[in-house]
C-alpha atoms as a PDB file:
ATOM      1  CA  UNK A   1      91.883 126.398  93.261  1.00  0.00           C
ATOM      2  CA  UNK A   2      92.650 128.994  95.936  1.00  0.00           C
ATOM      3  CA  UNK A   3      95.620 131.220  95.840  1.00  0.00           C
ATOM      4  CA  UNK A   4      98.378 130.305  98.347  1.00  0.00           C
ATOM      5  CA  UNK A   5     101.586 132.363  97.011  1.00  0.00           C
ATOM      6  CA  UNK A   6     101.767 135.313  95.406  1.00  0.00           C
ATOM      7  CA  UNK A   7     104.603 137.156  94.428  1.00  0.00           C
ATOM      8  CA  UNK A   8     104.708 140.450  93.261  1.00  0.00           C
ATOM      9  CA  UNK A   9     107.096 142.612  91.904  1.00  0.00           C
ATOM     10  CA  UNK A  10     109.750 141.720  94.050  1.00  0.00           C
ATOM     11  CA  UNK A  11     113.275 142.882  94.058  1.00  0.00           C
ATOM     12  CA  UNK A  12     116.399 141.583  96.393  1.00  0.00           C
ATOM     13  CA  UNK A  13     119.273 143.487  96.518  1.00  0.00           C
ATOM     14  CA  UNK A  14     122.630 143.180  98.273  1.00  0.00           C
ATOM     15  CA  UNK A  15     126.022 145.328  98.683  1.00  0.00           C
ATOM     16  CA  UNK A  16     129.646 144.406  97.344  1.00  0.00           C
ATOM     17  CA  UNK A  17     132.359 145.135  99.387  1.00  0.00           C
ATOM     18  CA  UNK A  18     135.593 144.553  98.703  1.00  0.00           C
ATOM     19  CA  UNK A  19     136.934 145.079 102.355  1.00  0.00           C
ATOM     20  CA  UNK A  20     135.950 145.034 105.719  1.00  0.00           C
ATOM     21  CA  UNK A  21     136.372 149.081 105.785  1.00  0.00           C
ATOM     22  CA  UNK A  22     133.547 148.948 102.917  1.00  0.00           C
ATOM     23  CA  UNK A  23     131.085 147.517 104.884  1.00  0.00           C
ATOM     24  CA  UNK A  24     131.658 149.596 107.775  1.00  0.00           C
ATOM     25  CA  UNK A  25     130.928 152.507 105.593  1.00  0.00           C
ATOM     26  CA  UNK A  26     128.255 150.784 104.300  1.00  0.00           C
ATOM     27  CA  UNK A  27     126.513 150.912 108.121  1.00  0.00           C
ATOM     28  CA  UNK A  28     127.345 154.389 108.896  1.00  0.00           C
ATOM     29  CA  UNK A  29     126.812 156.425 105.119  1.00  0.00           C
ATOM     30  CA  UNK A  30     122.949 157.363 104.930  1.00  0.00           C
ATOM     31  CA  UNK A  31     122.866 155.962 101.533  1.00  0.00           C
ATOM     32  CA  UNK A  32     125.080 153.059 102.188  1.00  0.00           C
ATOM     33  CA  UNK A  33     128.552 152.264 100.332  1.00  0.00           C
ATOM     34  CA  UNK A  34     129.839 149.640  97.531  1.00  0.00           C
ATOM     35  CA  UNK A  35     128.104 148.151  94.298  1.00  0.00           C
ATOM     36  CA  UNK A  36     124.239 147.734  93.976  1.00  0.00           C
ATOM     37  CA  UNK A  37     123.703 143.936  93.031  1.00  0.00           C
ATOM     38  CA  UNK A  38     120.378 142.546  92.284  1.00  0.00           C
ATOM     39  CA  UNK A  39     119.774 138.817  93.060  1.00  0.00           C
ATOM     40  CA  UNK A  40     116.346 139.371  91.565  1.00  0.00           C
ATOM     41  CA  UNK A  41     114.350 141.622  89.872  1.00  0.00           C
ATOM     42  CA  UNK A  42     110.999 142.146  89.248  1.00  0.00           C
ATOM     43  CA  UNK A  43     109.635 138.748  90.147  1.00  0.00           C
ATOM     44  CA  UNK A  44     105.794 137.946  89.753  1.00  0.00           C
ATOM     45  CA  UNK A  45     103.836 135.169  90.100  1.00  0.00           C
ATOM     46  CA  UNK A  46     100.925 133.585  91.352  1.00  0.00           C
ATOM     47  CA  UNK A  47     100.993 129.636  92.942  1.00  0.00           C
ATOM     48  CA  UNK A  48      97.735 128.104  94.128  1.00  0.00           C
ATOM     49  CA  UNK A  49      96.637 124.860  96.256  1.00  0.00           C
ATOM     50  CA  UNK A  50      98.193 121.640  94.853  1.00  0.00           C
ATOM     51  CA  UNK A  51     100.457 123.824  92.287  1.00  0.00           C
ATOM     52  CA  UNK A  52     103.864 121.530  92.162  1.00  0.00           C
ATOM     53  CA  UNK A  53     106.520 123.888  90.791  1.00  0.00           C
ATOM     54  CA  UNK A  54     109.965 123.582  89.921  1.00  0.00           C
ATOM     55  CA  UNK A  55     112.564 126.725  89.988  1.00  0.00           C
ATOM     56  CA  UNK A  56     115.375 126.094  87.420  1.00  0.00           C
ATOM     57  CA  UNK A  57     118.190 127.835  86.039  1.00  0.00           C
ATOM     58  CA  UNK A  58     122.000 128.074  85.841  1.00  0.00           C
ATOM     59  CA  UNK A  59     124.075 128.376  89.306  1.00  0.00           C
ATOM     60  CA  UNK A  60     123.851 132.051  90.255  1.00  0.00           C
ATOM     61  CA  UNK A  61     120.417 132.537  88.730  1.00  0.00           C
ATOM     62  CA  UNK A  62     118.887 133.128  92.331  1.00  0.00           C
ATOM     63  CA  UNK A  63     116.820 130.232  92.622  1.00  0.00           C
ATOM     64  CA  UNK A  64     117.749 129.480  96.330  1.00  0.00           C
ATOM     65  CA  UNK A  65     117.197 133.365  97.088  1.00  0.00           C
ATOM     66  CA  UNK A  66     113.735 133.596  96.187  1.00  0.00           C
ATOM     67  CA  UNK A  67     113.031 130.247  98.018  1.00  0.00           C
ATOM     68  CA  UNK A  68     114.628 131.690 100.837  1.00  0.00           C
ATOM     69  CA  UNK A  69     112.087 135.021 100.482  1.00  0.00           C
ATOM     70  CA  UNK A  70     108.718 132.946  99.551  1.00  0.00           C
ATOM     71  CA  UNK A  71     110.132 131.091 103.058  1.00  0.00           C
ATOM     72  CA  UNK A  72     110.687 133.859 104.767  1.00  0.00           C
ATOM     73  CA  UNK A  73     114.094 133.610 105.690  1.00  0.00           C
ATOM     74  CA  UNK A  74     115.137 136.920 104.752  1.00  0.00           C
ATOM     75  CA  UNK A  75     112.949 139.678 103.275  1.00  0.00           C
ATOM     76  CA  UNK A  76     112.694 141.102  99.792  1.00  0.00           C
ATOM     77  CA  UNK A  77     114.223 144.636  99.342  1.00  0.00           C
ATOM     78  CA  UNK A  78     111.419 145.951  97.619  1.00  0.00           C
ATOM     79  CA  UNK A  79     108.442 143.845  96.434  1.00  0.00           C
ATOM     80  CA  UNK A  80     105.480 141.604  98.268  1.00  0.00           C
ATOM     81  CA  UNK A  81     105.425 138.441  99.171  1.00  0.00           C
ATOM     82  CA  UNK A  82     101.698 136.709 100.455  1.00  0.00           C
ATOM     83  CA  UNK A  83     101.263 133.770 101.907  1.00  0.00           C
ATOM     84  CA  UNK A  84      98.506 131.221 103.116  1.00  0.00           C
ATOM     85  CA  UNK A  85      99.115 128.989 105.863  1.00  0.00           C
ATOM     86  CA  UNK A  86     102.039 126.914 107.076  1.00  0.00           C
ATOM     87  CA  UNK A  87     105.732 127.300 105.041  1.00  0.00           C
ATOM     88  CA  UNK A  88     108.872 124.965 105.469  1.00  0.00           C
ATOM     89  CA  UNK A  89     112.176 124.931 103.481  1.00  0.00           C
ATOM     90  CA  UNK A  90     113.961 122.071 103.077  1.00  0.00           C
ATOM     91  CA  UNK A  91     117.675 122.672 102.490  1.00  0.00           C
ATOM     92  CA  UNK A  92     120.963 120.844 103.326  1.00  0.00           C
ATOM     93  CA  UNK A  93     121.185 122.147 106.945  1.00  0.00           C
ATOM     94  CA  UNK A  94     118.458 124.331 106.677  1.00  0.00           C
ATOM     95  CA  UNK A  95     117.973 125.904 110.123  1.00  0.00           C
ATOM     96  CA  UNK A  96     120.302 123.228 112.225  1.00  0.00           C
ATOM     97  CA  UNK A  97     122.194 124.924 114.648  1.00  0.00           C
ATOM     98  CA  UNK A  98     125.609 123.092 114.051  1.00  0.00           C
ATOM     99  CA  UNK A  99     126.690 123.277 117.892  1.00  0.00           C
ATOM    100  CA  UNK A 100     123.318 121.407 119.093  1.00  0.00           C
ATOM    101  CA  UNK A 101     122.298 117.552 118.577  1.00  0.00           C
ATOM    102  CA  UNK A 102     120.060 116.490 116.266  1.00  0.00           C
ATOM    103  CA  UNK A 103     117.534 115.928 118.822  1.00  0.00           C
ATOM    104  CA  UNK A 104     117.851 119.678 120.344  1.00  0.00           C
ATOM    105  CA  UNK A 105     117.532 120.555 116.654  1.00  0.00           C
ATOM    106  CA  UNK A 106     114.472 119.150 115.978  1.00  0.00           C
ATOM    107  CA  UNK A 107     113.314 120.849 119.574  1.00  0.00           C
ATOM    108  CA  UNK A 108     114.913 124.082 118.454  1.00  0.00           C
ATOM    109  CA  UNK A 109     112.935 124.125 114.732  1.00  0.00           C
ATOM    110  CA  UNK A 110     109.645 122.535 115.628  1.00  0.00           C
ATOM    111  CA  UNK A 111     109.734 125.517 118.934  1.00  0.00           C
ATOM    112  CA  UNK A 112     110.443 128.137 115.559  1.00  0.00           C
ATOM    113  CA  UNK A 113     107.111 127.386 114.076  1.00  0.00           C
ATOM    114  CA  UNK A 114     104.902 127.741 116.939  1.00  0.00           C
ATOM    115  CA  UNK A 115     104.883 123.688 118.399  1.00  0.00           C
ATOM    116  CA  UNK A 116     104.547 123.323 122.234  1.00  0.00           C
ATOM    117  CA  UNK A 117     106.942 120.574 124.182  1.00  0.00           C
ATOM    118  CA  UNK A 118     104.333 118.454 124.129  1.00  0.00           C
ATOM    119  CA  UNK A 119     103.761 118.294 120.595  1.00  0.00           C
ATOM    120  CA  UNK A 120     107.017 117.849 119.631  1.00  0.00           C
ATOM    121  CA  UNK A 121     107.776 115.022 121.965  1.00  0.00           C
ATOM    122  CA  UNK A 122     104.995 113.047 120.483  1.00  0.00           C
ATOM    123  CA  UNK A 123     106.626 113.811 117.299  1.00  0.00           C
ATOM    124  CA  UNK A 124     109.846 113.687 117.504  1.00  0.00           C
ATOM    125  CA  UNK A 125     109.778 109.348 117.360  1.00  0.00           C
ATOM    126  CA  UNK A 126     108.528 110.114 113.888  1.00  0.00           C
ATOM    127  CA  UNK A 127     110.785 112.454 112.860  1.00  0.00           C
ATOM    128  CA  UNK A 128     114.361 110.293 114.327  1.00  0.00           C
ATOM    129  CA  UNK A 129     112.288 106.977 112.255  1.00  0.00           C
ATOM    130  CA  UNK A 130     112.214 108.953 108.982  1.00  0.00           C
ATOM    131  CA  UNK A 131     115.756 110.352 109.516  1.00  0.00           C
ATOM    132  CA  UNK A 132     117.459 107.113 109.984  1.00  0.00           C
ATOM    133  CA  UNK A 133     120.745 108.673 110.811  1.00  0.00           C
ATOM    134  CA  UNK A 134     121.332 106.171 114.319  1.00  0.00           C
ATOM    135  CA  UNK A 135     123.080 107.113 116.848  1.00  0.00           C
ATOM    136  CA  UNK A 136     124.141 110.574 115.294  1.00  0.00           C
ATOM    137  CA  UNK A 137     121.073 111.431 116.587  1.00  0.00           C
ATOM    138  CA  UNK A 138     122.158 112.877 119.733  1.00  0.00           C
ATOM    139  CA  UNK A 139     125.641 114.178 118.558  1.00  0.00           C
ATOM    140  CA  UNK A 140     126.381 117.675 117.550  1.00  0.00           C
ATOM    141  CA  UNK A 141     125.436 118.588 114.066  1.00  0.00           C
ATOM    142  CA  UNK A 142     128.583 119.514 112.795  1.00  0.00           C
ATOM    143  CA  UNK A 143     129.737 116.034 112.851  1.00  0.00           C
ATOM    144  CA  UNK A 144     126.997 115.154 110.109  1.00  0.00           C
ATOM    145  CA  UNK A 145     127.512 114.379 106.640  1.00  0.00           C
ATOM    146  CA  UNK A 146     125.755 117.048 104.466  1.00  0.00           C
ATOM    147  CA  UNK A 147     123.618 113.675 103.515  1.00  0.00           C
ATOM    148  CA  UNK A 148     122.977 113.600 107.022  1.00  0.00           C
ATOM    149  CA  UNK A 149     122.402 117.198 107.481  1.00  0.00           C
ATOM    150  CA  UNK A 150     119.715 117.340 104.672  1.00  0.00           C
ATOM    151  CA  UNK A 151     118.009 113.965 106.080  1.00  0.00           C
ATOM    152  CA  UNK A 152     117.559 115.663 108.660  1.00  0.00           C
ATOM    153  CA  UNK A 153     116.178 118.914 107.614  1.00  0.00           C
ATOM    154  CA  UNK A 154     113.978 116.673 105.683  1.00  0.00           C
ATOM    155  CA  UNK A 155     112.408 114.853 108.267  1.00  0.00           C
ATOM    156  CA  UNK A 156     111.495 117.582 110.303  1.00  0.00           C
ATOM    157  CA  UNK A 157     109.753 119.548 107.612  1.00  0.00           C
ATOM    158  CA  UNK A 158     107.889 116.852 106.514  1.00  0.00           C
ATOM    159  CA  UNK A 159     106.533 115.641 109.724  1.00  0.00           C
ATOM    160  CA  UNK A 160     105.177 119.138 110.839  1.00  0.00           C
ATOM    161  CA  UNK A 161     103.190 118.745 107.697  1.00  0.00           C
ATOM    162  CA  UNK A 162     103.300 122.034 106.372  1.00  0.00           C
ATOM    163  CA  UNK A 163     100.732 123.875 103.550  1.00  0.00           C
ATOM    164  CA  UNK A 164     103.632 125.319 101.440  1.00  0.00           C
ATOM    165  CA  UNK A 165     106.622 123.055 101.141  1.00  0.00           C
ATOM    166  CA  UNK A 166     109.498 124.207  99.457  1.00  0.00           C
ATOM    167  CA  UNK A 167     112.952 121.608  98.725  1.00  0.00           C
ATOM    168  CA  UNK A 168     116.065 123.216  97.460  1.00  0.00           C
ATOM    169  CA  UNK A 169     118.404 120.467  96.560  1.00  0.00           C
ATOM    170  CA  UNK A 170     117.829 118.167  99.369  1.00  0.00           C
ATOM    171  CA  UNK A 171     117.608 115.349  97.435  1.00  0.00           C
ATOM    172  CA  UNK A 172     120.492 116.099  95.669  1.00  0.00           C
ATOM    173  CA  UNK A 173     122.741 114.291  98.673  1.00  0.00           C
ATOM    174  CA  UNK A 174     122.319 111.264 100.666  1.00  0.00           C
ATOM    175  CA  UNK A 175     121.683 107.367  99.046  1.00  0.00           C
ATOM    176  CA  UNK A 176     119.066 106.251  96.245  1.00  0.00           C
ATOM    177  CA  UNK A 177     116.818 104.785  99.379  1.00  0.00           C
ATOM    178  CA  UNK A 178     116.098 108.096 101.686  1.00  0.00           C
ATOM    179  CA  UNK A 179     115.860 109.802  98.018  1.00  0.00           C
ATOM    180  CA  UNK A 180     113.051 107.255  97.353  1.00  0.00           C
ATOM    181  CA  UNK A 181     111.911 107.762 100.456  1.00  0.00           C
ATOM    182  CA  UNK A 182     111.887 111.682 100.602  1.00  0.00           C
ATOM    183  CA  UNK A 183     109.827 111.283  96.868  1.00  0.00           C
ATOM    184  CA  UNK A 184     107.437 109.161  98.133  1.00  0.00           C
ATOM    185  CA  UNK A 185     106.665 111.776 101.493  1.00  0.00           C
ATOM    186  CA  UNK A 186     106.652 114.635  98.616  1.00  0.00           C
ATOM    187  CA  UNK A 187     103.831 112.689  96.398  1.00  0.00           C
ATOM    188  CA  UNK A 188     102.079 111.908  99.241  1.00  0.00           C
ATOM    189  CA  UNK A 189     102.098 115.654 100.130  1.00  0.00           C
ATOM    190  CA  UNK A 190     101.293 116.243  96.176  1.00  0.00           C
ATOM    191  CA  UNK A 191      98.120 113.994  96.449  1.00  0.00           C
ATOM    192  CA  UNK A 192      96.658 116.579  99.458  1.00  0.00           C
ATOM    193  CA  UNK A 193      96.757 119.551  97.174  1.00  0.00           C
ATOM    194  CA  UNK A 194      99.454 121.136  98.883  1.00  0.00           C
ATOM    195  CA  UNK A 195     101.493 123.740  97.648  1.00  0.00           C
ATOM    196  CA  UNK A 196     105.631 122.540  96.375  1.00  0.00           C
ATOM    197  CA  UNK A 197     108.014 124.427  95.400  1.00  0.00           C
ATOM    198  CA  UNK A 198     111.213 122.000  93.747  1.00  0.00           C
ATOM    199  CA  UNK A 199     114.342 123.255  93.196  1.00  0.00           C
ATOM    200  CA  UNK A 200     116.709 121.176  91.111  1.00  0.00           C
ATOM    201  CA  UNK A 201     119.569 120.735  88.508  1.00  0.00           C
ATOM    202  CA  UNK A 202     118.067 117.108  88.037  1.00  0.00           C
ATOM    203  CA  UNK A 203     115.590 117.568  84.794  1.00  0.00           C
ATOM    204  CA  UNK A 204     114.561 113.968  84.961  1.00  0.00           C
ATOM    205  CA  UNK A 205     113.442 115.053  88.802  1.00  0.00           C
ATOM    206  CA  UNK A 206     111.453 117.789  87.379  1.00  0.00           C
ATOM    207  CA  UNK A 207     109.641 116.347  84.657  1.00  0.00           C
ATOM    208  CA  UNK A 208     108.949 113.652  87.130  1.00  0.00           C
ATOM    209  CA  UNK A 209     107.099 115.571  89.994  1.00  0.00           C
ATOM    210  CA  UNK A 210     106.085 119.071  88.779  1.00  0.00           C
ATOM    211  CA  UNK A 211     103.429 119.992  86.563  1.00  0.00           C
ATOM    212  CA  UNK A 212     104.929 124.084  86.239  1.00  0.00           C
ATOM    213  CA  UNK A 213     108.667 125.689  86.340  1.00  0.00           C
ATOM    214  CA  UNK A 214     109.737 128.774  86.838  1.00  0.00           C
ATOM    215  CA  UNK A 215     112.832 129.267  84.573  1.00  0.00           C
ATOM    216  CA  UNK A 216     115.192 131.860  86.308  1.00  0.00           C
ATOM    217  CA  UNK A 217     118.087 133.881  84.482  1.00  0.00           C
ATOM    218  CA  UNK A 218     120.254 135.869  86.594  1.00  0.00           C
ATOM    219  CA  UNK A 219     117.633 137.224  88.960  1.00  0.00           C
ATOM    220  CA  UNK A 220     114.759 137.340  86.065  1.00  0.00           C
ATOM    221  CA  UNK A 221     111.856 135.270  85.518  1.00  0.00           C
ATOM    222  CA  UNK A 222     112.954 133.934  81.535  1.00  0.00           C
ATOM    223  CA  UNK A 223     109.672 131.752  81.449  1.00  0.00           C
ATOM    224  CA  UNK A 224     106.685 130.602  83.888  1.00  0.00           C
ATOM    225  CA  UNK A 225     104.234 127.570  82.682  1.00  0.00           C
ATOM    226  CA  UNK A 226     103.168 124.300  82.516  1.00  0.00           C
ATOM    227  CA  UNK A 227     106.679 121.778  82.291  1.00  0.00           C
ATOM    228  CA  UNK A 228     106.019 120.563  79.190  1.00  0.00           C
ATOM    229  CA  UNK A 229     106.745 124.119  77.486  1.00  0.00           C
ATOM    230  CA  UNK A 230     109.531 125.341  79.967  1.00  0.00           C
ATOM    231  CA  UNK A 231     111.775 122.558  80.379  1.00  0.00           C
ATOM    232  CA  UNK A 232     112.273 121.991  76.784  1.00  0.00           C
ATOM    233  CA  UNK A 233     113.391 125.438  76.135  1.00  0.00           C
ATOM    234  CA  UNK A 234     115.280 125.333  79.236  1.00  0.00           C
ATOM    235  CA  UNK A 235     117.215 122.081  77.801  1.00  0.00           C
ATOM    236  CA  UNK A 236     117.649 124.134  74.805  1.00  0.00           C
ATOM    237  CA  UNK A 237     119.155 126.805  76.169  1.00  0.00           C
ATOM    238  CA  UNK A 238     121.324 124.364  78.293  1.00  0.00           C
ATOM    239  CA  UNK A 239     122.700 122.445  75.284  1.00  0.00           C
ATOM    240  CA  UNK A 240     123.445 125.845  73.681  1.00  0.00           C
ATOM    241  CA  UNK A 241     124.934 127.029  76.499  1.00  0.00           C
ATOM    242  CA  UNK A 242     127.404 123.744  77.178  1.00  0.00           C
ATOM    243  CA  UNK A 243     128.319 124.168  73.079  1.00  0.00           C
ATOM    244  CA  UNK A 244     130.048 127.944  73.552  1.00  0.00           C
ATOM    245  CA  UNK A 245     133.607 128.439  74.210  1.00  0.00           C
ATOM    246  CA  UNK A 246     135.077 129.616  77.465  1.00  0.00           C
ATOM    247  CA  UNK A 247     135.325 133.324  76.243  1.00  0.00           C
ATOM    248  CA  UNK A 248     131.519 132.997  74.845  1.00  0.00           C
ATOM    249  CA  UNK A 249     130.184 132.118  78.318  1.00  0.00           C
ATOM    250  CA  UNK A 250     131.867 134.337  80.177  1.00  0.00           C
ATOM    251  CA  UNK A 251     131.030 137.195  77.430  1.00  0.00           C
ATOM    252  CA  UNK A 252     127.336 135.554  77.852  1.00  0.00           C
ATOM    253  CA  UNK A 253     127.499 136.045  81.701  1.00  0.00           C
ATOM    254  CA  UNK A 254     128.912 139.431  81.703  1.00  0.00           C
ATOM    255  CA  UNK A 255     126.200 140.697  79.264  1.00  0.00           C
ATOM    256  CA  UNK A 256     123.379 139.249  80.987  1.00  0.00           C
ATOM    257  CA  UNK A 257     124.670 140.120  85.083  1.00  0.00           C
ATOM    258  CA  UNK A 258     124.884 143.579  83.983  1.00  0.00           C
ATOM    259  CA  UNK A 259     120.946 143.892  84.789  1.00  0.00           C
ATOM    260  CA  UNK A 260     122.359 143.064  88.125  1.00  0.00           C
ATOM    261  CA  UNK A 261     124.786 145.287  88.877  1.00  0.00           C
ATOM    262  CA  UNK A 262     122.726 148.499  89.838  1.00  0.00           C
ATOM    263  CA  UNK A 263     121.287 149.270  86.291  1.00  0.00           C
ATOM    264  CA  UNK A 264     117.737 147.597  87.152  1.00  0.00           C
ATOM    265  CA  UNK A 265     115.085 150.587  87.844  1.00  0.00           C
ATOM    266  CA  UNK A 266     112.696 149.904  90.342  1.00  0.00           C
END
């Protein structure tokens, strides 16, 4: 199997401000101004052509930050990202421009990753089928449901038929049918060796479609391998976790986002 991700040793890190005034300072100071905080740290790994991998971990564990990075979205700070062919995130309202229709959206995103006019408008009959969202289809986005929002987002990634697909909740909205639905697309995509990356607080949706997870804590890879030796600790960890008393987890969190708060050395 050929390499189509690899991520090494990459850092993101981001600036609290309190106040407006902060962040001005932040702009004009040579070495910036505020609090160092590290989303992640030191991230490595290596995905490869049919790889079906699922990022877990506890809310603020930066799962949708790296997706964001391996996307492209926004850059690492420090660190490399690699990779081989075609990449699309889906995330509720992912790229929609909120002020446009749907149908200018799907113009707008499939004119982002390099489709001519053309293209899209033999497309775009496939795209407003797998949707299903009606009428809505040619009002303004920010009269959609985030259901609507993410079926959306969905559709349009799926139909450009990407190498590296990467879903960050998106199936955490919306009815039990366009879930089906989205699955379905997803194994389909699974059966052509491409590349998925699942993120998801749903363990039974894990164990279901991925064969590896990436178990993030606070910005840090805990554990990478196949599911059947990550999710179980993971569910440990979980159960633990749910057990502790107020002042435990909040003693937990505090010892653990101190790594994040300008002590990691790059």
């Amino acid at each position: 199997m050929s390499e189509t991700v690899v991520v090494q040793n990459v850092y993101k890190k981001y600036k609290m401000h309190k106040s407006s005034k902060e962040k001005l300072l932040d702009i004009i100071l040579p070495r910036g101004y505020g609090e160092d905080f590290y989303a992640l740290q030191n991230i490595s790994f290596k995905a490869y052509q049919g790889d079906v991998i699922g990022l877990v971990g506890v809310n603020g564990s930066g799962k949708s930050t790296l997706s964001n990075i391996i996307a492209g979205v926004i850059p690492p700070t420090f660190g490399e990202v690699t990779s081989i062919g075609t990449t699309s995130i889906i995330a509720i309202s992912s790229g929609l421009n909120n002020q446009l229709t749907g149908r200018e959206n799907i113009e707008l995103k499939c004119l982002m990753l390099g489709f001519k006019k053309k293209e899209i408008k033999e497309m775009e009959p496939e795209i407003i089928e797998f949707a299903d969202i009606g009428k809505f289809i040619d009002q303004p986005v920010k009269k959609y449901s985030s259901g609507m929002k993410s079926r959306l987002g969905f559709a349009i990634s799926v139909t450009v038929n990407p190498d590296i697909l990467i879903v960050d909740e998106a199936l955490s909205v919306g009815d039990q049918i366009f879930a089906q639905k989205s699955k379905n697309k997803m194994f389909e995509f699974k059966e052509k060796g491409k590349t998925i990356f699942f993120v998801s607080h749903s363990m039974g949706q894990i164990k279901e479609f991925c064969e590896k997870a990436i178990w993030l804590e606070y910005g840090e890879i805990k554990q990478f391998g196949p599911v059947n030796n990550v999710i179980p600790e993971y569910e440990k960890f979980l159960k633990e976790y749910k057990s502790m008393t107020n002042e435990q987890q909040k003693k937990f969190r505090e010892e653990v986002m101190q790594k994040q708060r300008g002590l990691a050395t790059i």
